[in-house]
N, C-alpha and C. Protein backbone atom coordinates (compact mmCIF):
# COMPACT_ATOMS: atom_id res chain seq x y z
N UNK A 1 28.64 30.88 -4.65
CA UNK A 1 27.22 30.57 -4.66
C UNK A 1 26.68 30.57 -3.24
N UNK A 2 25.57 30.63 -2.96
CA UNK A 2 24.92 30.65 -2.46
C UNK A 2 24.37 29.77 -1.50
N UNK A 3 23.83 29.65 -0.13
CA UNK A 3 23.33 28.27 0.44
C UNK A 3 21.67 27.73 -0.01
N UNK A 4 21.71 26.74 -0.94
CA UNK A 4 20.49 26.64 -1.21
C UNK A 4 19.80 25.67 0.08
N UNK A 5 18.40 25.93 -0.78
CA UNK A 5 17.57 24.79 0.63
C UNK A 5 18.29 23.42 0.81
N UNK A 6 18.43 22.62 -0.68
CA UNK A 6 18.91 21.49 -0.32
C UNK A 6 20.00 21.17 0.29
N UNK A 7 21.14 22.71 0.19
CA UNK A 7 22.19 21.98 0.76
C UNK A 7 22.20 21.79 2.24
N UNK A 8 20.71 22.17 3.13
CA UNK A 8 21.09 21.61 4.32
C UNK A 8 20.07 20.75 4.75
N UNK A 9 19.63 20.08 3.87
CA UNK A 9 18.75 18.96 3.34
C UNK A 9 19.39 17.59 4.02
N UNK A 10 19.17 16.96 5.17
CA UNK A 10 19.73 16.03 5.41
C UNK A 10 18.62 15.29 5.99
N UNK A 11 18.07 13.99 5.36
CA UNK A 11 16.91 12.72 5.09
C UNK A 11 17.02 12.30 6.52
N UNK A 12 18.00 11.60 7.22
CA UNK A 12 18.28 11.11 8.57
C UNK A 12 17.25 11.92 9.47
N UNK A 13 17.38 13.29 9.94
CA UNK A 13 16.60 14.04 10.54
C UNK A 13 14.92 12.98 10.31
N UNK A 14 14.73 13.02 9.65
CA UNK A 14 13.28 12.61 9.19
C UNK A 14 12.94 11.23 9.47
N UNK A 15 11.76 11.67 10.74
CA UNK A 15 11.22 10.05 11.21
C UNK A 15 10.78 8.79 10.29
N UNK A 16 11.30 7.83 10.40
CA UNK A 16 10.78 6.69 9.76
C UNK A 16 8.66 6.50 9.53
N UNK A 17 8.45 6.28 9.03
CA UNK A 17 6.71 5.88 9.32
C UNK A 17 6.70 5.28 8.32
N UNK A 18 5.02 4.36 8.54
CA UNK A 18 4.28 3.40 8.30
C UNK A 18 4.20 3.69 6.94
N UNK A 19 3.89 3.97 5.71
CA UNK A 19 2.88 4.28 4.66
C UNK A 19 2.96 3.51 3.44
N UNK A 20 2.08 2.91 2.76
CA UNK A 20 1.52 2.31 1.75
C UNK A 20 2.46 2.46 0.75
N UNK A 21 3.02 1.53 -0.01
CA UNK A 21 3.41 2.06 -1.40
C UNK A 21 2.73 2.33 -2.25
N UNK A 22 2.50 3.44 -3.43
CA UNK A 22 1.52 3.82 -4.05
C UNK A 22 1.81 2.57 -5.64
N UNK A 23 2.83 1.99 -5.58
CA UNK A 23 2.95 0.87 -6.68
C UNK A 23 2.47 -0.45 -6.08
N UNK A 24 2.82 -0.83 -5.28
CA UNK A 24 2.29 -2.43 -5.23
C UNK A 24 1.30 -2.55 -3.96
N UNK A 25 1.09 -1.86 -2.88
CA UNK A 25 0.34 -1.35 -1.85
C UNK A 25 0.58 -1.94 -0.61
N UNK A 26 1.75 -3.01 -0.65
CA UNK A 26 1.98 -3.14 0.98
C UNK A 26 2.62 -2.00 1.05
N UNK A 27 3.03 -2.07 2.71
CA UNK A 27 2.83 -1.04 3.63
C UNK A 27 4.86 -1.31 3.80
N UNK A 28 5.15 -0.07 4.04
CA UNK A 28 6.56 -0.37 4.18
C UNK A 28 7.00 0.88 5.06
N UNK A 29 7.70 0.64 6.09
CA UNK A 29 8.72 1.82 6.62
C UNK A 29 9.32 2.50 6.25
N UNK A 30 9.70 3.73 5.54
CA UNK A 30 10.36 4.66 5.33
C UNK A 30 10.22 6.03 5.97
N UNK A 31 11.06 6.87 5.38
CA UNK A 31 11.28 8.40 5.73
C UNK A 31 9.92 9.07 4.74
N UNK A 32 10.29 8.74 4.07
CA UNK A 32 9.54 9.38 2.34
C UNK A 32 8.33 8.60 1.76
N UNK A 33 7.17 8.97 1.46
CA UNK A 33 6.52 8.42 0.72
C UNK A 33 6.42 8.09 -0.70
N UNK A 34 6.64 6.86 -1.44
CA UNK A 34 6.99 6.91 -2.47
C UNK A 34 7.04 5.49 -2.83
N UNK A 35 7.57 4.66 -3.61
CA UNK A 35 7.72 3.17 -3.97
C UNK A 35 8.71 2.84 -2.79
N UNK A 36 8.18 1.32 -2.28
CA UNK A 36 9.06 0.71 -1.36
C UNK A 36 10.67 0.40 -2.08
N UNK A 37 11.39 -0.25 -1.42
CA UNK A 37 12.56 -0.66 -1.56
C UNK A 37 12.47 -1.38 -2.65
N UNK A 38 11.60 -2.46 -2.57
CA UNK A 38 11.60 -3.55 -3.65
C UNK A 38 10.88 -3.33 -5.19
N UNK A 39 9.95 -2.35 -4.73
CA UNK A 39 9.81 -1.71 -6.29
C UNK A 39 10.70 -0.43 -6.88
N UNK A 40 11.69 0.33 -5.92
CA UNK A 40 13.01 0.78 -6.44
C UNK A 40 13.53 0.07 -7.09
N UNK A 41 14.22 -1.06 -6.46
CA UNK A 41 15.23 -2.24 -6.63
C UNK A 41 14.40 -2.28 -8.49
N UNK A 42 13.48 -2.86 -8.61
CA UNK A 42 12.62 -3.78 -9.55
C UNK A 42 12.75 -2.48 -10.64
N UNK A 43 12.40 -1.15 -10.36
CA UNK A 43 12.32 -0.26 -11.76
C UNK A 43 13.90 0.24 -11.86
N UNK A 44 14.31 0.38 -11.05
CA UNK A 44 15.80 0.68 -11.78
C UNK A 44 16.46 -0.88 -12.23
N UNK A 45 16.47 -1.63 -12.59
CA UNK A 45 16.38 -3.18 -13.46
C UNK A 45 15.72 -2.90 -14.30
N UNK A 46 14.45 -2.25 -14.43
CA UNK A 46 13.90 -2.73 -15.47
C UNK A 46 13.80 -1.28 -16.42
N UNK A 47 13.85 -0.33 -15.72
CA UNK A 47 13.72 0.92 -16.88
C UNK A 47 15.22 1.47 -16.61
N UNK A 48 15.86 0.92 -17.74
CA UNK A 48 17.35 1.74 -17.51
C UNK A 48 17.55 2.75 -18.96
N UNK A 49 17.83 3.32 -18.70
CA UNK A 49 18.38 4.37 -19.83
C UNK A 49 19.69 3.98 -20.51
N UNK A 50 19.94 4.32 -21.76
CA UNK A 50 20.96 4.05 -22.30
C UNK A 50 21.73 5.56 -22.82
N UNK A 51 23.16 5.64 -22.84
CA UNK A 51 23.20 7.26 -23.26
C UNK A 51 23.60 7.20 -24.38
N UNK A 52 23.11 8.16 -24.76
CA UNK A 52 23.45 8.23 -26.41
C UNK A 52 24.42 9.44 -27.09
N UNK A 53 25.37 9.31 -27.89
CA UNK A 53 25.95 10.48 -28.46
C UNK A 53 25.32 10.76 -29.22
N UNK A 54 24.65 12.66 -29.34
CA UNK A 54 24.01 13.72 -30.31
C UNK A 54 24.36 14.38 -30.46
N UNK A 55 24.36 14.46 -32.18
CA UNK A 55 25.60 15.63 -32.72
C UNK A 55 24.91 16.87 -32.36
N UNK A 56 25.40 18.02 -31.95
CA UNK A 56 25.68 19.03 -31.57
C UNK A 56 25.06 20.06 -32.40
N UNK A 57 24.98 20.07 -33.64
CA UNK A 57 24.55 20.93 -34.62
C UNK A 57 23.70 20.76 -34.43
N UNK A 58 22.70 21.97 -35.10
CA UNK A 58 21.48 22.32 -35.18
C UNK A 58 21.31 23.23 -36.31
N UNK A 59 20.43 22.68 -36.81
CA UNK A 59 20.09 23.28 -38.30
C UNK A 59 18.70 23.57 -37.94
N UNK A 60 18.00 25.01 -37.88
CA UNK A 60 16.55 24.76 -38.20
C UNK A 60 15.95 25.24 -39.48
N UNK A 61 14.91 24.38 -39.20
CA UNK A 61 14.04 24.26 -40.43
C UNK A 61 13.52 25.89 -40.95
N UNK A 62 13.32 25.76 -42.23
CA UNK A 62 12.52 27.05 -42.59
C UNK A 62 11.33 26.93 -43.03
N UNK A 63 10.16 26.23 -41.81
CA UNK A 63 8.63 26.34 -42.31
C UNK A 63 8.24 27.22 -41.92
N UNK A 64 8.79 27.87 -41.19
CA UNK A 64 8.38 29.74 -40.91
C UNK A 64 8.43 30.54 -42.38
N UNK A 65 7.56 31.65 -42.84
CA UNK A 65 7.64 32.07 -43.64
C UNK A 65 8.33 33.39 -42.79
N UNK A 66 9.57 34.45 -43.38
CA UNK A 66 9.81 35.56 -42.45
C UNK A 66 8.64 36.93 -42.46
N UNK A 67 9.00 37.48 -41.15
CA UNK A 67 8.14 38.57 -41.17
C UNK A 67 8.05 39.68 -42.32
N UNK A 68 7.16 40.26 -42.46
CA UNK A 68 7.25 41.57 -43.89
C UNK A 68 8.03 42.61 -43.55
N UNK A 69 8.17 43.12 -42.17
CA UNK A 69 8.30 44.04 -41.29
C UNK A 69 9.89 43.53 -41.70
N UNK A 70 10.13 42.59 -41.24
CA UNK A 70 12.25 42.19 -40.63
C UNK A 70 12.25 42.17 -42.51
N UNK A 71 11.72 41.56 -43.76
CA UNK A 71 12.36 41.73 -45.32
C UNK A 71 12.29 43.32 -45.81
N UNK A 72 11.33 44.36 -45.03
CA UNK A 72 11.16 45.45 -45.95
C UNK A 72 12.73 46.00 -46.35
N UNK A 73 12.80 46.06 -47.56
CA UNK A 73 13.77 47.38 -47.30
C UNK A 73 13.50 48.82 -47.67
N UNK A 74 14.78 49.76 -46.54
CA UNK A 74 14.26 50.74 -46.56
C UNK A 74 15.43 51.73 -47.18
């Protein structure tokens, strides 16, 4: 494979700054703009995913009526 963009993607490079959290609106230091630390912390607690086993099969439905063209015979 190939070198993609991310793989030389390294966050450190990238100056710290001032900016607002767009969830609770103090102002917090980071690299990235995005939820501070403490509303990270707070949604991964509170929205967690659970995984689930799904069987594999797939059956689809027949509310399609088929084309005239794909039943003619010839």
């Amino acid at each position: 494979m190939g070198v993609g963009i991310l793989d030389s993607f390294v966050p450190d490079e990238y100056p710290m700054r001032s900016s607002a959290c767009p969830r609770c609106g103090r102002t917090a230091e980071q690299r990235f703009r995005g939820p501070c630390a403490d509303c990270r912390a707070e949604l991964r607690a509170t929205i967690v995913g659970q995984a689930q086993d799904l069987d594999a099969t797939y059956v689809p439905s027949m509310n399609v009526t088929p084309n005239a063209v794909a039943q003619k015979d010839d």
